[in-house]
Protein backbone atom coordinates (compact mmCIF):
# COMPACT_ATOMS: atom_id res chain seq x y z
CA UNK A 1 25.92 30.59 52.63
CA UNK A 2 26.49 32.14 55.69
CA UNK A 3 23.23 32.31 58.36
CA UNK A 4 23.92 36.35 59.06
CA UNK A 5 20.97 39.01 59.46
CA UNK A 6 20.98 42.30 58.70
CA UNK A 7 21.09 43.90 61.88
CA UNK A 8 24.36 41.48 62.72
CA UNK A 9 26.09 42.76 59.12
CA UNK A 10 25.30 46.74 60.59
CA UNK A 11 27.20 45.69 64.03
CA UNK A 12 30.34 44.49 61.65
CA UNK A 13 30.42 47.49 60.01
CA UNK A 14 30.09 49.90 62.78
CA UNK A 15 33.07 47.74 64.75
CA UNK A 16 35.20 47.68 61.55
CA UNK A 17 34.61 51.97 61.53
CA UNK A 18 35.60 51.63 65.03
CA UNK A 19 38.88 49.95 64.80
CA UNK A 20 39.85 50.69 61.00
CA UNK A 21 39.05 54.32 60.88
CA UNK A 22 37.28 56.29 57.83
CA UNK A 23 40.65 56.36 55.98
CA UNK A 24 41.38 52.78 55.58
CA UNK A 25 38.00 51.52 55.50
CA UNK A 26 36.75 51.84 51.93
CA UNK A 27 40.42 50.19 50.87
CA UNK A 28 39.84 47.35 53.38
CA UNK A 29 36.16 47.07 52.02
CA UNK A 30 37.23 46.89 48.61
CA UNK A 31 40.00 43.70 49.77
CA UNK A 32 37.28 42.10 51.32
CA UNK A 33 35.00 42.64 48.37
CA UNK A 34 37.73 40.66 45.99
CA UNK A 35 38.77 38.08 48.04
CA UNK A 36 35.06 37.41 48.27
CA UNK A 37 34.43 37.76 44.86
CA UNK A 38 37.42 35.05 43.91
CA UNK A 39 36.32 33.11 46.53
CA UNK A 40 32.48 32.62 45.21
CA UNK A 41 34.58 31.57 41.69
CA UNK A 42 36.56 29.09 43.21
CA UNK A 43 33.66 27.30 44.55
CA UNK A 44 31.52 27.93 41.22
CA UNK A 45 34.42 26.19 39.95
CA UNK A 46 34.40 23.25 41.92
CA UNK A 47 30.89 22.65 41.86
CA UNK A 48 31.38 22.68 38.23
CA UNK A 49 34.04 20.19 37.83
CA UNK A 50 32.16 18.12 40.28
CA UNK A 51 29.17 18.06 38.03
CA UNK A 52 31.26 17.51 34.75
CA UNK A 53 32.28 14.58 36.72
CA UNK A 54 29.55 12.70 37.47
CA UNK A 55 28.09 13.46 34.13
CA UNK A 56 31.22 11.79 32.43
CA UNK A 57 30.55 8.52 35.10
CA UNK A 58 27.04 8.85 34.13
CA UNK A 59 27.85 8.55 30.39
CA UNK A 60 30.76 5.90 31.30
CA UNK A 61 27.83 3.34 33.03
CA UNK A 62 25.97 4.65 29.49
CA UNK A 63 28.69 3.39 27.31
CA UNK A 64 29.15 0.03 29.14
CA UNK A 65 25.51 -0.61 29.67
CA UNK A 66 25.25 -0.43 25.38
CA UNK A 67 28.26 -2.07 24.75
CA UNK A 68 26.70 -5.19 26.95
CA UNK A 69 23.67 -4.87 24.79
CA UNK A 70 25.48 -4.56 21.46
CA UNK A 71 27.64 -7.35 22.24
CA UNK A 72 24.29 -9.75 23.56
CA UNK A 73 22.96 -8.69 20.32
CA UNK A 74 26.19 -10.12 18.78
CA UNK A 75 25.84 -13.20 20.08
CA UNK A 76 22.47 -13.47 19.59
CA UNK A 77 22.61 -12.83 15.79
CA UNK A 78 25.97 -15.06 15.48
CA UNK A 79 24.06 -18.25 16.83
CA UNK A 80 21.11 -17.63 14.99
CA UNK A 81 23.63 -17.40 11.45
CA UNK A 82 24.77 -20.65 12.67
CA UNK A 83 21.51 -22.40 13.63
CA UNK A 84 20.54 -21.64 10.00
CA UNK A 85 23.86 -22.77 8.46
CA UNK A 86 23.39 -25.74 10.66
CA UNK A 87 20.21 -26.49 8.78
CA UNK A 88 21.02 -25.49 5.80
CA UNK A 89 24.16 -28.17 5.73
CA UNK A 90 21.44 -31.07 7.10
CA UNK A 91 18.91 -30.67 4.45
CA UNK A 92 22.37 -30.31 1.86
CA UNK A 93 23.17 -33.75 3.59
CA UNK A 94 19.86 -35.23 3.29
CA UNK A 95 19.63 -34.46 0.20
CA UNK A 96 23.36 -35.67 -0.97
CA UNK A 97 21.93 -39.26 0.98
CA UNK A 98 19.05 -39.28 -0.82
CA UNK A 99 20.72 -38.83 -4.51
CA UNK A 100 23.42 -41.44 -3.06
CA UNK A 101 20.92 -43.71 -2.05
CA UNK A 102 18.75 -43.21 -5.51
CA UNK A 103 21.93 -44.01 -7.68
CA UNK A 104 22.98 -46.91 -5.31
CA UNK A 105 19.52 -48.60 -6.36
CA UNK A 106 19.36 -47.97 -9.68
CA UNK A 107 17.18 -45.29 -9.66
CA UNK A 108 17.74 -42.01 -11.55
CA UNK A 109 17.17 -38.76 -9.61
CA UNK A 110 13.93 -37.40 -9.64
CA UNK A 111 14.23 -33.74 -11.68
CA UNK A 112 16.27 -36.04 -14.10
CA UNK A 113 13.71 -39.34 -14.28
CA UNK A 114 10.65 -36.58 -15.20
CA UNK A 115 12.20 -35.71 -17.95
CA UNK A 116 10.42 -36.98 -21.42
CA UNK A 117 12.59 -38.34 -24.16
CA UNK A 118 14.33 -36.34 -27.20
CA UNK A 119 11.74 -36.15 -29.99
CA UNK A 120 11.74 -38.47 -32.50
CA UNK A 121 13.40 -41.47 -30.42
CA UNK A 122 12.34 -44.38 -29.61
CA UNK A 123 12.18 -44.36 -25.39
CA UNK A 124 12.88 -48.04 -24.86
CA UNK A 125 15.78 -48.05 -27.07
CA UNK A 126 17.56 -45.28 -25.96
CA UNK A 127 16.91 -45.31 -22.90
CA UNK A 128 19.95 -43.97 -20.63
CA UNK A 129 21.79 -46.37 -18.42
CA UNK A 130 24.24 -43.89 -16.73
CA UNK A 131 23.97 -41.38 -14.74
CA UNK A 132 26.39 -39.45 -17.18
CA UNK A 133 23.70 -40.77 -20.04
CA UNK A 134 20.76 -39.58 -17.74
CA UNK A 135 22.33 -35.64 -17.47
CA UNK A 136 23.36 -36.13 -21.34
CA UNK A 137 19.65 -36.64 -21.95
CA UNK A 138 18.60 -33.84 -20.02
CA UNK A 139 20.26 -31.12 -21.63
CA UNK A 140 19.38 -32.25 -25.30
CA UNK A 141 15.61 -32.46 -23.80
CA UNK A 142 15.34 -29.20 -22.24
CA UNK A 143 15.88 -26.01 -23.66
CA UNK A 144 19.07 -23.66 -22.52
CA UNK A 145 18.04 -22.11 -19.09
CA UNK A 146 14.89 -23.87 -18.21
CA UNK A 147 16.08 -26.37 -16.28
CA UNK A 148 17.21 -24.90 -13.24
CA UNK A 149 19.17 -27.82 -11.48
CA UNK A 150 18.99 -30.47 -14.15
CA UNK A 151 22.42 -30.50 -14.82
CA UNK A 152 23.32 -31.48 -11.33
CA UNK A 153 24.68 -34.13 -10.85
CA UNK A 154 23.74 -36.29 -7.65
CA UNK A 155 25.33 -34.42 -5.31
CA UNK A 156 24.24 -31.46 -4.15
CA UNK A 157 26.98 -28.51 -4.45
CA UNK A 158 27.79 -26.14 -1.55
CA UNK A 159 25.00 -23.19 -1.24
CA UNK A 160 27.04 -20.11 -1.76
CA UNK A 161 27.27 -17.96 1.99
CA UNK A 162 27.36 -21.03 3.74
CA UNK A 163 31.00 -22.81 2.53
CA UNK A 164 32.77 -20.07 4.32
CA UNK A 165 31.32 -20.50 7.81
């Protein structure tokens, strides 16, 4: 703290003996020894609060520098949720224009136009006209459950997630 030697501490004390006398000099030793004892805790405390607060900056720069990332992340993960709802509502509409476009010609969708006919009939004669005829078909063809989609009609419903974005 201070730059003093030991041979400058001995001249203090000899010039306090001097001008304090024996009596009053242990008393006057024992002042100075508390007032430097309360002094060395005041600056222990200081140094400490200083450190406290550049730890709390420190962890304040911490906590900003994640939220940032968390909140890049965000976006990141938010536009890639709508890049695949985006694509997942194209191919939907694709495939609503190509059912739309199948009926407008005449044609019977596909999963329903691979189906065989009911056993025992006679294909060219009952042949279904409709579309409503085509999905009637289907379910007295196939068994319960195996179809998967056949009782779709042309239009393709809403995959579930995606109506809600």
């Amino acid at each position: 703290m201070f730059d003093i030697g030991f041979s400058e501490i001995v001249l203090i004390a000899v010039v306090a003996l001097v001008v304090l006398g024996p009596e009053r000099l242990p008393k006057a030793a024992r002042t100075l020894g508390h007032l430097f004892g309360r002094l060395q805790r005041y600056v222990n405390e200081v140094k400490a609060d200083i450190s406290r607060e550049m730890e709390l900056e420190e962890l304040r720069k911490l906590k900003t520098e994640m939220q940032g990332a968390a909140h890049e992340f965000e976006q990141t993960m938010t536009s890639a949720a709508n890049d695949v709802a985006t694509g997942v509502r194209n191919v939907e509409r694709e495939l609503n224009e190509a059912g739309a476009g199948a009926a407008a010609a005449g044609l019977p969708p596909a999963h329903v136009a691979s189906v065989p006919a009911a056993p025992g009939s006679d294909s060219s004669a009952d042949a279904p006209t409709s579309t409503d005829e085509m999905i009637a078909a289907t379910k007295a063809a196939t068994p319960a459950g195996a179809a998967g989609g056949a009782t779709e009609s042309a239009r393709q419903a809403t995959l579930p997630g995606f109506d809600r974005i």
